[in-house]
Protein backbone atom coordinates (compact mmCIF):
# COMPACT_ATOMS: atom_id res chain seq x y z
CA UNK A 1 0.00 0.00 0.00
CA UNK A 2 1.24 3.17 -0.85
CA UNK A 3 -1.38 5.73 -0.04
CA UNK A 4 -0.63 7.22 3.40
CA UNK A 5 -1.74 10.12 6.11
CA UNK A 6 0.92 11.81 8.05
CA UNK A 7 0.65 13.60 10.65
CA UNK A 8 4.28 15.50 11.74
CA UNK A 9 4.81 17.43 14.98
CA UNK A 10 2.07 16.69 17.14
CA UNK A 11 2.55 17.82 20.53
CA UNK A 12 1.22 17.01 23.81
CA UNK A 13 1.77 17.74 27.40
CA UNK A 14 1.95 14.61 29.64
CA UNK A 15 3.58 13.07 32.85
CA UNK A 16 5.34 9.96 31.51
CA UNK A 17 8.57 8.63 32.81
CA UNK A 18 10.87 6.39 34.47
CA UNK A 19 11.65 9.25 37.40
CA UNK A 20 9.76 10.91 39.92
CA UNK A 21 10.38 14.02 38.79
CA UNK A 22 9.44 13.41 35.18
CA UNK A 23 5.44 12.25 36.66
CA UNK A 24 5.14 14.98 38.72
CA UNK A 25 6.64 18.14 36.39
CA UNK A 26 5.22 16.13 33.63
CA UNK A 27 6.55 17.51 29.45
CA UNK A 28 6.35 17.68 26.11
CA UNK A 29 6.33 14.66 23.72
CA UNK A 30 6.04 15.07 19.86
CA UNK A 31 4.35 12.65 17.67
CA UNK A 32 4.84 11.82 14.10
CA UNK A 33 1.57 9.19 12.45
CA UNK A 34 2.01 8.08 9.18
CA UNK A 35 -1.18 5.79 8.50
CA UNK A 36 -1.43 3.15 5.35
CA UNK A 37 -4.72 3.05 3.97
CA UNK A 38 -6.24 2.59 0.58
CA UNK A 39 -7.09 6.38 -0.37
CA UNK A 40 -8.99 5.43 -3.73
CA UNK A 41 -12.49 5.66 -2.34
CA UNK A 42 -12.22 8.77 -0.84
CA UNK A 43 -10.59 10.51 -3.52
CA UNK A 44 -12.92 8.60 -5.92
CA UNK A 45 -16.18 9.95 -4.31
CA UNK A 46 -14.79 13.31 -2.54
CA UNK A 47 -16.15 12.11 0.21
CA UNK A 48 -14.73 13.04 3.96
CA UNK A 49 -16.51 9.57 5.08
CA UNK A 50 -14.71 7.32 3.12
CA UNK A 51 -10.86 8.16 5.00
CA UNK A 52 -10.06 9.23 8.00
CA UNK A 53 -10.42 12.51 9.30
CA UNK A 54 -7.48 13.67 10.17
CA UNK A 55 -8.29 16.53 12.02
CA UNK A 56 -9.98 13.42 14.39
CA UNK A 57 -7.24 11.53 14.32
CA UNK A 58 -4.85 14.05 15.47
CA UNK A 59 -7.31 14.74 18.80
CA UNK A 60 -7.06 10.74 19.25
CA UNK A 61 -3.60 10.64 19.10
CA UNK A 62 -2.93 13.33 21.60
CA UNK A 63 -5.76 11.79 23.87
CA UNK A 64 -4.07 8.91 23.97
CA UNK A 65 -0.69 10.64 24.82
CA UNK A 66 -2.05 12.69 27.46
CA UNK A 67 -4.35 10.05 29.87
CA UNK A 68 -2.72 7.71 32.35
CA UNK A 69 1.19 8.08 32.94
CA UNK A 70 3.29 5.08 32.09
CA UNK A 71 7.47 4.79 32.22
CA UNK A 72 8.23 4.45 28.68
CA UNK A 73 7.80 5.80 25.45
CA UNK A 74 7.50 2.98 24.06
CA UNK A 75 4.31 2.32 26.01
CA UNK A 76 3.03 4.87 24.40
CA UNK A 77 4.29 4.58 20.62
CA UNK A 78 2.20 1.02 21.51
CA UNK A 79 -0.98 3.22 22.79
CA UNK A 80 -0.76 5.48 19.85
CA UNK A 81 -0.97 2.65 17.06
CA UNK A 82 -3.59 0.84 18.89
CA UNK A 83 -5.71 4.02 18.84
CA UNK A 84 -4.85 4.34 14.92
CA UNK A 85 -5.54 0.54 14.40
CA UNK A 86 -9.05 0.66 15.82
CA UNK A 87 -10.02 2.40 12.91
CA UNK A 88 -10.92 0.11 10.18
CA UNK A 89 -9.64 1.96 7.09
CA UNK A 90 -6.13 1.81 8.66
CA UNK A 91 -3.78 -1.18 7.27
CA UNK A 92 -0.56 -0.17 8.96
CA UNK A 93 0.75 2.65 10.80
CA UNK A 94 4.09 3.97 11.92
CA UNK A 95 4.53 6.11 15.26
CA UNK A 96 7.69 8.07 16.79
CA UNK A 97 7.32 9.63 19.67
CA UNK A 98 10.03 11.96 20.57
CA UNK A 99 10.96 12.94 24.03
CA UNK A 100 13.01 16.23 23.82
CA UNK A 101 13.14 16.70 27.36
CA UNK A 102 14.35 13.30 28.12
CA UNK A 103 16.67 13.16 31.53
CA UNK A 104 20.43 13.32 29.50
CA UNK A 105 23.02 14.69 31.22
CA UNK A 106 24.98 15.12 27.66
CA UNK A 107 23.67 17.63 24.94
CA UNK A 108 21.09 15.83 22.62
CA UNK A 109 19.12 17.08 19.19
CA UNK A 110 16.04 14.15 19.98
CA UNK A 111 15.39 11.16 21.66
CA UNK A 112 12.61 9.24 20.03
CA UNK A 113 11.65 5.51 19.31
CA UNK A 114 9.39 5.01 16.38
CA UNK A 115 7.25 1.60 15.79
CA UNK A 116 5.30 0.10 12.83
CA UNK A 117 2.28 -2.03 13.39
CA UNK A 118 -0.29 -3.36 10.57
CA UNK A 119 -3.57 -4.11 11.07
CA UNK A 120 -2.97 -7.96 11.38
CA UNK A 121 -1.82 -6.82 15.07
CA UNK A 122 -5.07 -5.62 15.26
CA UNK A 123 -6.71 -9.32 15.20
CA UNK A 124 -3.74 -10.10 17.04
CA UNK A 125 -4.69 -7.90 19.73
CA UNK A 126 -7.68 -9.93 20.33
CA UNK A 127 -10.29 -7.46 20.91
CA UNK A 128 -13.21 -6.97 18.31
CA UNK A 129 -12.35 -3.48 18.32
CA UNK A 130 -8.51 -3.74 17.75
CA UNK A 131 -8.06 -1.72 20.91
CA UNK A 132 -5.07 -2.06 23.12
CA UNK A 133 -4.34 -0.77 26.78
């Protein structure tokens, strides 16, 4: 599949982190989506309906950035797909999160971990809905 959303920069303020002081000053993680799915209908009908919205998806994405505070980014790369996978429409999807606040005590331009899931991790998942915790 080569038809693709992406979504580059989002940003969201959360308390995720291996240290105390990372959950309780919480800071900012940026998100980069890039979601496979067959564009054809959409683009064949004009029709909002037939993709996904990605002004929805964007809200989802930081939503699921933003609730309950785990210790690794990872964790939430993981989140994030989930989230994308529930949709339907999506086949794959690729998330970085990037942590440019991360506790380094040597200068840094990003820390980030990026992930690629398809939608057969979906089924894997085991849920009817493709959702993940």
């Amino acid at each position: 599949m080569t038809d693709s959303i992406t979504l580059t920069g989002l940003r969201a303020f959360a308390h995720h982190g291996v240290f105390d002081f990372e959950r309780e000053a919480g800071q900012e993680f940026v998100i980069d989506v890039t979601v496979s799915l067959d564009l054809r209908p959409a683009a064949g009908g004009d029709e909002l309906g037939a993709t996904m919205h990605y002004g929805e998806l964007a809200e989802a994405v930081v939503a699921a950035v933003e609730r309950d505070p785990v210790d690794l980014i990872e964790t939430v790369a993981e989140r994030i797909a989930a989230v994308v996978l529930a949709n339907e429409r999506a086949e794959a999807v690729r998330v970085t999160v990037h942590k440019p606040s991360a506790p380094i005590t040597v200068p840094f331009a990003d820390v980030a971990v990026t992930i690629e899931r398809t939608a057969a991790d979906r089924v894997a998942a085991g849920s009817p809905n493709g959702q993940r915790d």
